[in-house]
C-alpha atoms as a PDB file:
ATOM      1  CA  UNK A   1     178.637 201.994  62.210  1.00  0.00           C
ATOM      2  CA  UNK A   2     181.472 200.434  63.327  1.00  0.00           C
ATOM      3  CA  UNK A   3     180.568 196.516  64.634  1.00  0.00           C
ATOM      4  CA  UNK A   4     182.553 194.584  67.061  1.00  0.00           C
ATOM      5  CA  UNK A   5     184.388 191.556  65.286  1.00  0.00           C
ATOM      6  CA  UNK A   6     183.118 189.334  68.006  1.00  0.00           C
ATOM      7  CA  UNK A   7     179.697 189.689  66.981  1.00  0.00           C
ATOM      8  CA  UNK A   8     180.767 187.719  64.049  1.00  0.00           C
ATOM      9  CA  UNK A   9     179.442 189.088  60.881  1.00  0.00           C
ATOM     10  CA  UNK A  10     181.987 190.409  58.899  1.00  0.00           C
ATOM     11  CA  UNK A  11     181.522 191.114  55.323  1.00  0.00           C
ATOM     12  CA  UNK A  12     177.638 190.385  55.849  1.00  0.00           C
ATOM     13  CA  UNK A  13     174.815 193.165  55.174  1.00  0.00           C
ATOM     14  CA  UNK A  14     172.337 193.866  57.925  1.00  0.00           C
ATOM     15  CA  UNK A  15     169.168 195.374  58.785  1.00  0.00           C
ATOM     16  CA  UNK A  16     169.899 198.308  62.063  1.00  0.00           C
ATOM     17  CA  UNK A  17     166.273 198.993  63.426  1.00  0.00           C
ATOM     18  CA  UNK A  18     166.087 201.792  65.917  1.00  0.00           C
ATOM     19  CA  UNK A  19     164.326 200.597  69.299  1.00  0.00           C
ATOM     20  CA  UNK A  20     164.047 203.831  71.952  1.00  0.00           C
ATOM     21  CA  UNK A  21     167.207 203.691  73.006  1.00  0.00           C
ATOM     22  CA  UNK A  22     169.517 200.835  71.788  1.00  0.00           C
ATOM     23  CA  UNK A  23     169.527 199.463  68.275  1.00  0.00           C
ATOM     24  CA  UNK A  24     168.600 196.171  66.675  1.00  0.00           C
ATOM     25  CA  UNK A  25     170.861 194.550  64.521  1.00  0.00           C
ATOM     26  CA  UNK A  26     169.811 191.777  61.955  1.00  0.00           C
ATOM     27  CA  UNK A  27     172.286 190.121  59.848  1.00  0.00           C
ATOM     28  CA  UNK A  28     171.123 189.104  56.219  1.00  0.00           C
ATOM     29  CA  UNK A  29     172.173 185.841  54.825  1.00  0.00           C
ATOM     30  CA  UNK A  30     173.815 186.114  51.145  1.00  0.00           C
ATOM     31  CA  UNK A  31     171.289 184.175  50.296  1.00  0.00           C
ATOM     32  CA  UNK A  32     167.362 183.589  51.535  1.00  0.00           C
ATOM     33  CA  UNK A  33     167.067 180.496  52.480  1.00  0.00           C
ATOM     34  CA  UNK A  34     163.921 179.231  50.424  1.00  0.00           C
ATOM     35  CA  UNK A  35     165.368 180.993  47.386  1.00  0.00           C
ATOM     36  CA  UNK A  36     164.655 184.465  45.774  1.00  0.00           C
ATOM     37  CA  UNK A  37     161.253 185.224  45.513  1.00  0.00           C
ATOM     38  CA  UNK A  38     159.839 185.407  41.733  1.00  0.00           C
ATOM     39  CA  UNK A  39     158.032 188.711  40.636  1.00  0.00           C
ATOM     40  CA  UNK A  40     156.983 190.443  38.279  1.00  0.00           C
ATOM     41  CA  UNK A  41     157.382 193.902  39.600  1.00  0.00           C
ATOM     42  CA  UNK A  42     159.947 196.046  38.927  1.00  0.00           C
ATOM     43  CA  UNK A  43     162.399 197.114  41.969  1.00  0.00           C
ATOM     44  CA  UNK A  44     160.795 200.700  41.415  1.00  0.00           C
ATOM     45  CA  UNK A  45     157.294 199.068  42.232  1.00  0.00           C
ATOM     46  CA  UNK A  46     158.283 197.206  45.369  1.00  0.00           C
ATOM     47  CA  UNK A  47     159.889 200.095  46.077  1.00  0.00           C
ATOM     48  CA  UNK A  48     157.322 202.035  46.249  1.00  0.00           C
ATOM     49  CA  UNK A  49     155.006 199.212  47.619  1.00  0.00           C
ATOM     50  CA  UNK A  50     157.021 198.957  50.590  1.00  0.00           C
ATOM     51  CA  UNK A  51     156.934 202.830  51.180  1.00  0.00           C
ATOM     52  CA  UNK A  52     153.198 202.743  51.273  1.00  0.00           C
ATOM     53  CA  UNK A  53     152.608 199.939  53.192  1.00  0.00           C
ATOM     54  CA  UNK A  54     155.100 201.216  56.154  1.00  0.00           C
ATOM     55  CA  UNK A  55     153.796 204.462  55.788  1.00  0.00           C
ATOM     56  CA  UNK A  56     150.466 203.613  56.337  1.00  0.00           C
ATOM     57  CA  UNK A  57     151.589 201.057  58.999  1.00  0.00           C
ATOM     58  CA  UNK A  58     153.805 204.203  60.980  1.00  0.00           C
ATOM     59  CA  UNK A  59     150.241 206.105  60.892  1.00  0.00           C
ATOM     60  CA  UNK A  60     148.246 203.354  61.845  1.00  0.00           C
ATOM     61  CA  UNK A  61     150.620 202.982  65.201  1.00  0.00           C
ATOM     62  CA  UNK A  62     151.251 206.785  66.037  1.00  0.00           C
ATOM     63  CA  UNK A  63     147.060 206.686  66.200  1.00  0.00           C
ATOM     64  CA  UNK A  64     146.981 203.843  68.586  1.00  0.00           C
ATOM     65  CA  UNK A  65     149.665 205.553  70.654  1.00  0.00           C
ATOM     66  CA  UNK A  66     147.600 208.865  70.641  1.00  0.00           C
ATOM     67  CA  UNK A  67     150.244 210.632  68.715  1.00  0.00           C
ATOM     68  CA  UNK A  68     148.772 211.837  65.642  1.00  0.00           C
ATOM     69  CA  UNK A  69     145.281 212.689  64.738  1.00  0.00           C
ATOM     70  CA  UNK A  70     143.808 213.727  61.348  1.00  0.00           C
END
């Protein structure tokens, strides 16, 4: 994806969410600002954690919208 330099964030990583039809774009700091948050888990396991929970989340709003039925 190619990102006009105007927008002003070069050599920054962000988040592209899909919207219909136009695209959200959400620059990351290098750094959170409250600090990293300490865990425990493994990157595997909030991996993982985060597939589930948007999974179940993508199912939960396809229902509400009628789309898909079990």
């Amino acid at each position: 994806m190619v990102i006009p330099k105007e927008v002003g964030i070069r050599d920054t990583n962000a988040i592209v969410i899909p919207a219909e039809s136009f695209l959200v774009v959400i620059p990351l700091p290098k750094t959170p600002e409250g600090g990293w948050i300490i865990t425990k888990k493994s990157r595997r396991e909030l991996k993982d954690l985060a597939e589930k929970v948007g999974r179940k989340d993508a199912i939960e709003g396809a229902r509400r919208r009628k789309i898909f039925d079990d």
